[in-house]
N, C-alpha and C. Protein backbone atom coordinates (compact mmCIF):
# COMPACT_ATOMS: atom_id res chain seq x y z
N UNK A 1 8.95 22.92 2.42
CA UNK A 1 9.92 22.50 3.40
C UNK A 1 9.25 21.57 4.42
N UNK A 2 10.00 20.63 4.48
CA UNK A 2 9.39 19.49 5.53
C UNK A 2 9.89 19.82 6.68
N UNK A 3 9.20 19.87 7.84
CA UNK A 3 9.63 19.85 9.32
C UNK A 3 9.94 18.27 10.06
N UNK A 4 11.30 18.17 10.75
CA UNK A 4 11.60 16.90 11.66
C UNK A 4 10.08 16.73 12.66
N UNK A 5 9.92 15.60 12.66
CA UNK A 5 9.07 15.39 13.76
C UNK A 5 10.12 15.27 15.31
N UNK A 6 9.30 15.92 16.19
CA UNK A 6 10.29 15.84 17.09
C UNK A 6 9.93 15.14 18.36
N UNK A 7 10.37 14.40 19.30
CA UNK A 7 9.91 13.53 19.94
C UNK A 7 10.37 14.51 21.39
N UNK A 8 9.76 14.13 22.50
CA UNK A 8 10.59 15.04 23.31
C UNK A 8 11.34 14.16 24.43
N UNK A 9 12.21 14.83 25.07
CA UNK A 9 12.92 13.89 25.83
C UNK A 9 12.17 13.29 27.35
N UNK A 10 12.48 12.24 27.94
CA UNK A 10 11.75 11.67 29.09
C UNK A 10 11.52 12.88 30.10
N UNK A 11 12.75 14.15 30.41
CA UNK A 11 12.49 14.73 31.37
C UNK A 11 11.38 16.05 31.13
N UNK A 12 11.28 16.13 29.53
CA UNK A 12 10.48 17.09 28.91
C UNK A 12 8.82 16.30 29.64
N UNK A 13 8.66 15.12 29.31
CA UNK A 13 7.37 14.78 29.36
C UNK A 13 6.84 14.64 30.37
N UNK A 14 8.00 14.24 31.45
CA UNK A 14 7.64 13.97 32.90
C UNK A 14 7.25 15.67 33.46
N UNK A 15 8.14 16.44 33.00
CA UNK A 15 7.04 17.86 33.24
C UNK A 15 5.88 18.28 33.55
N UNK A 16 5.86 17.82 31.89
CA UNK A 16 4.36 18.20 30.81
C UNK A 16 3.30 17.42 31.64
N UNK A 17 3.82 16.04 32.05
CA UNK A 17 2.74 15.58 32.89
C UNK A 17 2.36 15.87 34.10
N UNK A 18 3.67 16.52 35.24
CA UNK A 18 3.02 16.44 36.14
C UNK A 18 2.42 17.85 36.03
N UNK A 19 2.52 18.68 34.75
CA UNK A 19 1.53 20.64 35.18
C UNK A 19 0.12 19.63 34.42
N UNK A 20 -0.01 18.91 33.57
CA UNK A 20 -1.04 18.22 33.18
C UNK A 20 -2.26 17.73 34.39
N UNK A 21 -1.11 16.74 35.27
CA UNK A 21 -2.01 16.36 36.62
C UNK A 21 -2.61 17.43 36.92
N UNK A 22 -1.45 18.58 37.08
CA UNK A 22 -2.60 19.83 37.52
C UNK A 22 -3.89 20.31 37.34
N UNK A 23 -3.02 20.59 36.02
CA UNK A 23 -4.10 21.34 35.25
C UNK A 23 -3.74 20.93 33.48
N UNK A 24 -5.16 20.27 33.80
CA UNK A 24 -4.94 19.39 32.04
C UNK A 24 -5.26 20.85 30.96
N UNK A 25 -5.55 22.06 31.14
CA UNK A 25 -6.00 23.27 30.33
C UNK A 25 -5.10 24.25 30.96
N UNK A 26 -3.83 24.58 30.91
CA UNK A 26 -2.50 25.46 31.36
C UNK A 26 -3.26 27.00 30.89
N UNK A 27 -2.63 27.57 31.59
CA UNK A 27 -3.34 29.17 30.90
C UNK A 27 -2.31 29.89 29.94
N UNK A 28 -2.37 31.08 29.66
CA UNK A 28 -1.15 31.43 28.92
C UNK A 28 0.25 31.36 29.73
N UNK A 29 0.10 31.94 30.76
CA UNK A 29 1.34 32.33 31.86
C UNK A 29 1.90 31.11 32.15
N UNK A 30 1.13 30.08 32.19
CA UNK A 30 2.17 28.20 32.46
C UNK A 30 2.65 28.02 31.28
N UNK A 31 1.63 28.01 30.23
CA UNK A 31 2.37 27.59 28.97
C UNK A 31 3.79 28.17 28.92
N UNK A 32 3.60 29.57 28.87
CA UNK A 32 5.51 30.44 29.01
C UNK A 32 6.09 29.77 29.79
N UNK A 33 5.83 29.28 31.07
CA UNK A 33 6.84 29.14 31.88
C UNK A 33 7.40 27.82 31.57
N UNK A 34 6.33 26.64 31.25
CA UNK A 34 6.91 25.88 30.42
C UNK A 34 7.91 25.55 29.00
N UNK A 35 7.46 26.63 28.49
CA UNK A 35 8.49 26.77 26.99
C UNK A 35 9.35 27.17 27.34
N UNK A 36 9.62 27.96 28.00
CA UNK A 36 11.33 28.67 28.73
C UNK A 36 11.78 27.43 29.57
N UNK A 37 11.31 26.96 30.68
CA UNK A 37 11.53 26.09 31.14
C UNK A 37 12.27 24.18 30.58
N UNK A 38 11.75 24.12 29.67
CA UNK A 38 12.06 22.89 28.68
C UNK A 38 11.96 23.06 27.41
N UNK A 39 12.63 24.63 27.18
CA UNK A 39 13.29 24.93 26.06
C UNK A 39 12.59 24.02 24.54
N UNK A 40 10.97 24.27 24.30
CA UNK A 40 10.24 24.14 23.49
C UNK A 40 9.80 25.18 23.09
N UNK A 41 9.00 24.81 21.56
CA UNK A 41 8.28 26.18 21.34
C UNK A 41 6.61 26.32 21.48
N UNK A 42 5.78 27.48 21.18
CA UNK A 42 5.14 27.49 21.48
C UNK A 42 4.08 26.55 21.28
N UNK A 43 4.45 26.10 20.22
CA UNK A 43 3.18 25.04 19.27
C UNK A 43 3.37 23.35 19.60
N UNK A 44 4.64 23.26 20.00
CA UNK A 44 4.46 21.69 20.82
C UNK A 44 3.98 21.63 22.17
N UNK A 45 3.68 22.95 22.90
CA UNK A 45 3.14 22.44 24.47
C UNK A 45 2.04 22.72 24.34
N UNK A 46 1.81 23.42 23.08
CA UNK A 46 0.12 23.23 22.94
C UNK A 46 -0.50 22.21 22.20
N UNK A 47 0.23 21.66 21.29
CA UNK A 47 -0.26 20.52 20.90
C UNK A 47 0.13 19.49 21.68
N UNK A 48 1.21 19.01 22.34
CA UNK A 48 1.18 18.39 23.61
C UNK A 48 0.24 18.24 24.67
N UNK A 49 -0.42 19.21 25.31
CA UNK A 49 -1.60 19.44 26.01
C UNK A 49 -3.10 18.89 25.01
N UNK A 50 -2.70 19.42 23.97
CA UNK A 50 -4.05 18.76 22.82
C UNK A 50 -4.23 17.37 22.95
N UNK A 51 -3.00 17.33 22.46
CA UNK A 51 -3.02 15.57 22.48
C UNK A 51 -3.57 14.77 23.33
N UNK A 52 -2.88 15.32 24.78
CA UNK A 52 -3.17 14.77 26.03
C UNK A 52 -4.01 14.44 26.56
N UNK A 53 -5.25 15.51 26.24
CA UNK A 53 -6.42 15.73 26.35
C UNK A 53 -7.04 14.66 25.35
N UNK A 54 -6.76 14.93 24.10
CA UNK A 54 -7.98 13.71 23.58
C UNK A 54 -7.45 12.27 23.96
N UNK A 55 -6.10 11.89 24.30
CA UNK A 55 -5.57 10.49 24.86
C UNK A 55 -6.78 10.31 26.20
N UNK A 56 -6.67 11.01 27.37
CA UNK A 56 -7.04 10.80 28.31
C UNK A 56 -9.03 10.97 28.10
N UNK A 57 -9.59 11.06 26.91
CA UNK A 57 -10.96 11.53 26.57
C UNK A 57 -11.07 9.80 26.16
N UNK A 58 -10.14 9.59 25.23
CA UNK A 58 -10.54 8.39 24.27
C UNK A 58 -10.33 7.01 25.55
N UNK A 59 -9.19 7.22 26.53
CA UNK A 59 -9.02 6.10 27.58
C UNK A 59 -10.58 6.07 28.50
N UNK A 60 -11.24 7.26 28.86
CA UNK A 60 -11.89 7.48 29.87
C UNK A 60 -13.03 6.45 28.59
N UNK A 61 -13.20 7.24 27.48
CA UNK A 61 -14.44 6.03 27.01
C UNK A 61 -14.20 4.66 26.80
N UNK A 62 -12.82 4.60 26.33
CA UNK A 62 -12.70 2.91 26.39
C UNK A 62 -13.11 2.38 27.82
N UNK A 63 -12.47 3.20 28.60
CA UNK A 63 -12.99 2.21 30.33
C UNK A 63 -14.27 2.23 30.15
N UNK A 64 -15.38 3.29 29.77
CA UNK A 64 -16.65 3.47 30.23
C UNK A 64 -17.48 2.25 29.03
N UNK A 65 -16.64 2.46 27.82
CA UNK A 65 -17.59 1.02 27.25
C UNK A 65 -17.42 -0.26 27.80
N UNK A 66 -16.04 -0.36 28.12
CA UNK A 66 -15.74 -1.88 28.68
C UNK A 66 -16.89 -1.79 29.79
N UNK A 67 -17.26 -1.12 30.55
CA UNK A 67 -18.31 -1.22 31.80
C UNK A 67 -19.08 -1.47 31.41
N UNK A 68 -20.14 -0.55 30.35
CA UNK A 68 -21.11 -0.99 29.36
C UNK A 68 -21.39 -1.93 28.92
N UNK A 69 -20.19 -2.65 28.01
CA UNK A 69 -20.42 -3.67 27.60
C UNK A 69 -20.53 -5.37 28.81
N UNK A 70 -19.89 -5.03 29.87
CA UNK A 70 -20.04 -6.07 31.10
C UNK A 70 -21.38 -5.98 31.25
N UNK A 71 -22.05 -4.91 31.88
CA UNK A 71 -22.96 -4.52 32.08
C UNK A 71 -24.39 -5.48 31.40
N UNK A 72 -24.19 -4.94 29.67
CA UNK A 72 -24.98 -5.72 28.74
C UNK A 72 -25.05 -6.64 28.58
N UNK A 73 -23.77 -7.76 28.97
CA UNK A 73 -23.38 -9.10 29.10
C UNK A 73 -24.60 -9.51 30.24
N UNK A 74 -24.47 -9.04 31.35
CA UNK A 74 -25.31 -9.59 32.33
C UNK A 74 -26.69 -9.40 32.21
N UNK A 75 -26.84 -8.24 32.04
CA UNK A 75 -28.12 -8.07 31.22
C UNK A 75 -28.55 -9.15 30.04
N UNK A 76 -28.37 -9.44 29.40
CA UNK A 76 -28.63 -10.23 28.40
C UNK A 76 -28.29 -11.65 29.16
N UNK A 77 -27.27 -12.28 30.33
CA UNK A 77 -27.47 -13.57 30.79
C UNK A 77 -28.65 -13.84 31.49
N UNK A 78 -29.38 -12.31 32.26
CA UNK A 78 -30.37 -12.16 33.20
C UNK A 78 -31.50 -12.78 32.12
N UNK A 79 -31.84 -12.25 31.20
CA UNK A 79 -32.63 -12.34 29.86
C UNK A 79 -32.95 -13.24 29.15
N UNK A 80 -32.02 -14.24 29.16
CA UNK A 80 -31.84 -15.46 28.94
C UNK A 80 -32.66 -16.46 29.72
N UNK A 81 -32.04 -16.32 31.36
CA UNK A 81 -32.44 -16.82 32.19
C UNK A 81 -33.59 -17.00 32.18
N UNK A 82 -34.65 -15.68 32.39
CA UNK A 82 -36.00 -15.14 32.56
C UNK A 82 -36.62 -15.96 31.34
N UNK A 83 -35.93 -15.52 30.43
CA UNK A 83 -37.08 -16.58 28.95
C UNK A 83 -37.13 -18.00 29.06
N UNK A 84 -35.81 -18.34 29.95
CA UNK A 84 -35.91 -20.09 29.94
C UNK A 84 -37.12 -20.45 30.86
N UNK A 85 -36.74 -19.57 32.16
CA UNK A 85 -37.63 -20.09 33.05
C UNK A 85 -39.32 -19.90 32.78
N UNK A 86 -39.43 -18.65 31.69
CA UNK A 86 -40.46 -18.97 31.33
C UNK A 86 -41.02 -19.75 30.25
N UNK A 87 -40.18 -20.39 29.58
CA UNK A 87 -40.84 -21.66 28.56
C UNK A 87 -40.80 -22.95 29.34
N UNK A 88 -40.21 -23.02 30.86
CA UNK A 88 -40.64 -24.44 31.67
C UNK A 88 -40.86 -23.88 33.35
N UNK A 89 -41.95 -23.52 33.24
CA UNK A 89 -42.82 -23.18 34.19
C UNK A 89 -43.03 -24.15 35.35
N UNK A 90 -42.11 -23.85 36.57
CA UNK A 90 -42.50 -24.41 37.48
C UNK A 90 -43.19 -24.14 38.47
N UNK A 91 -44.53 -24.84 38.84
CA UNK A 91 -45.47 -24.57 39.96
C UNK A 91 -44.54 -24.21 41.84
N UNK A 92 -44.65 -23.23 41.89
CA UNK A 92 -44.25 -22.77 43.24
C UNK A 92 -45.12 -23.59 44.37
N UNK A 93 -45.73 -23.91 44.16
CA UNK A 93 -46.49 -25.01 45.50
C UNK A 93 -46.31 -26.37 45.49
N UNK A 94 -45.82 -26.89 44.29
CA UNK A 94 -45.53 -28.57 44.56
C UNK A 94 -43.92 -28.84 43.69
N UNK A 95 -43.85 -28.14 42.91
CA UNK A 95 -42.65 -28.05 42.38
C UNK A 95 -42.20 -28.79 40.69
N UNK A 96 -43.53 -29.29 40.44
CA UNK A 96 -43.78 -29.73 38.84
C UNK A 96 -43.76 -29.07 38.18
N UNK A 97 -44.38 -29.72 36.76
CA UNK A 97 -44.78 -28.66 35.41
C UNK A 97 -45.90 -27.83 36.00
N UNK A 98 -45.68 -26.31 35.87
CA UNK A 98 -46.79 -25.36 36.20
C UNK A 98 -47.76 -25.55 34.47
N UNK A 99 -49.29 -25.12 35.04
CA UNK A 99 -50.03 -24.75 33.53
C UNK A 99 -49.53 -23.34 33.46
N UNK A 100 -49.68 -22.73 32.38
CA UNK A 100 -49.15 -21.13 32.05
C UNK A 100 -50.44 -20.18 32.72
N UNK A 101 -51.23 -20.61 32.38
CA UNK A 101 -52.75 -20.15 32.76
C UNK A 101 -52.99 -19.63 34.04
N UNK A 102 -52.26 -20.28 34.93
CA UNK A 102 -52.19 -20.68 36.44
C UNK A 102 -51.10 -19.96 37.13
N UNK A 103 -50.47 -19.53 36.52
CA UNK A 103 -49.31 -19.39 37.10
C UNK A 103 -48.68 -17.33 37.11
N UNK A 104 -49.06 -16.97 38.72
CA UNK A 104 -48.69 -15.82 38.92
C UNK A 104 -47.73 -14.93 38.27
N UNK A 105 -48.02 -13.96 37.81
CA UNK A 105 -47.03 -13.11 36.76
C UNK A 105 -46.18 -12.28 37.47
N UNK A 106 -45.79 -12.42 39.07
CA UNK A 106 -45.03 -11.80 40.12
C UNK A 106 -43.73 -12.58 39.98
């Protein structure tokens, strides 16, 4: 026997979200009060809460790579920089071609 997938209605979710804001891990006693409350059963406000949880796990790492990856961007323009300036070495006292030999590693 196949089960309907069931979608829930806007005022069901707006609920679910704001005991979520609460408390993203409901204990047994919310969960009840929720299933009586918006007339679900037991296994969609827990998989509802499941869900929720890995949505808001998988958003938190997408933000944290996008940072990462900015991050590495600059890192690697810094890197760039540093190797150019060191294949044309300019003398800090007159402002020409530095010799490599000569030239402070600070």
């Amino acid at each position: 026997k196949k089960k309907r997938h069931h979608r829930h209605t806007p005022q069901q979710i707006q609920e679910l979200e704001a005991v979520f804001k609460e408390c993203p891990h409901p204990d047994e006693k919310q969960r009840s009060e929720l299933i009586s409350r918006l007339c679900l059963e037991t296994r969609q406000v827990k998989f509802w809460f499941q869900n929720r949880r890995t949505q808001m796990k998988t958003q938190l790492e997408r933000h944290e790579n996008s940072i990462l990856r900015q991050e590495n961007d600059e890192l690697r323009a810094e890197n760039i920089s540093i190797q150019d300036s060191m294949r044309n070495p300019i003398c800090t006292n007159c402002g020409g071609p530095a010799i490599i030999g000569e030239i402070p590693l600070e």
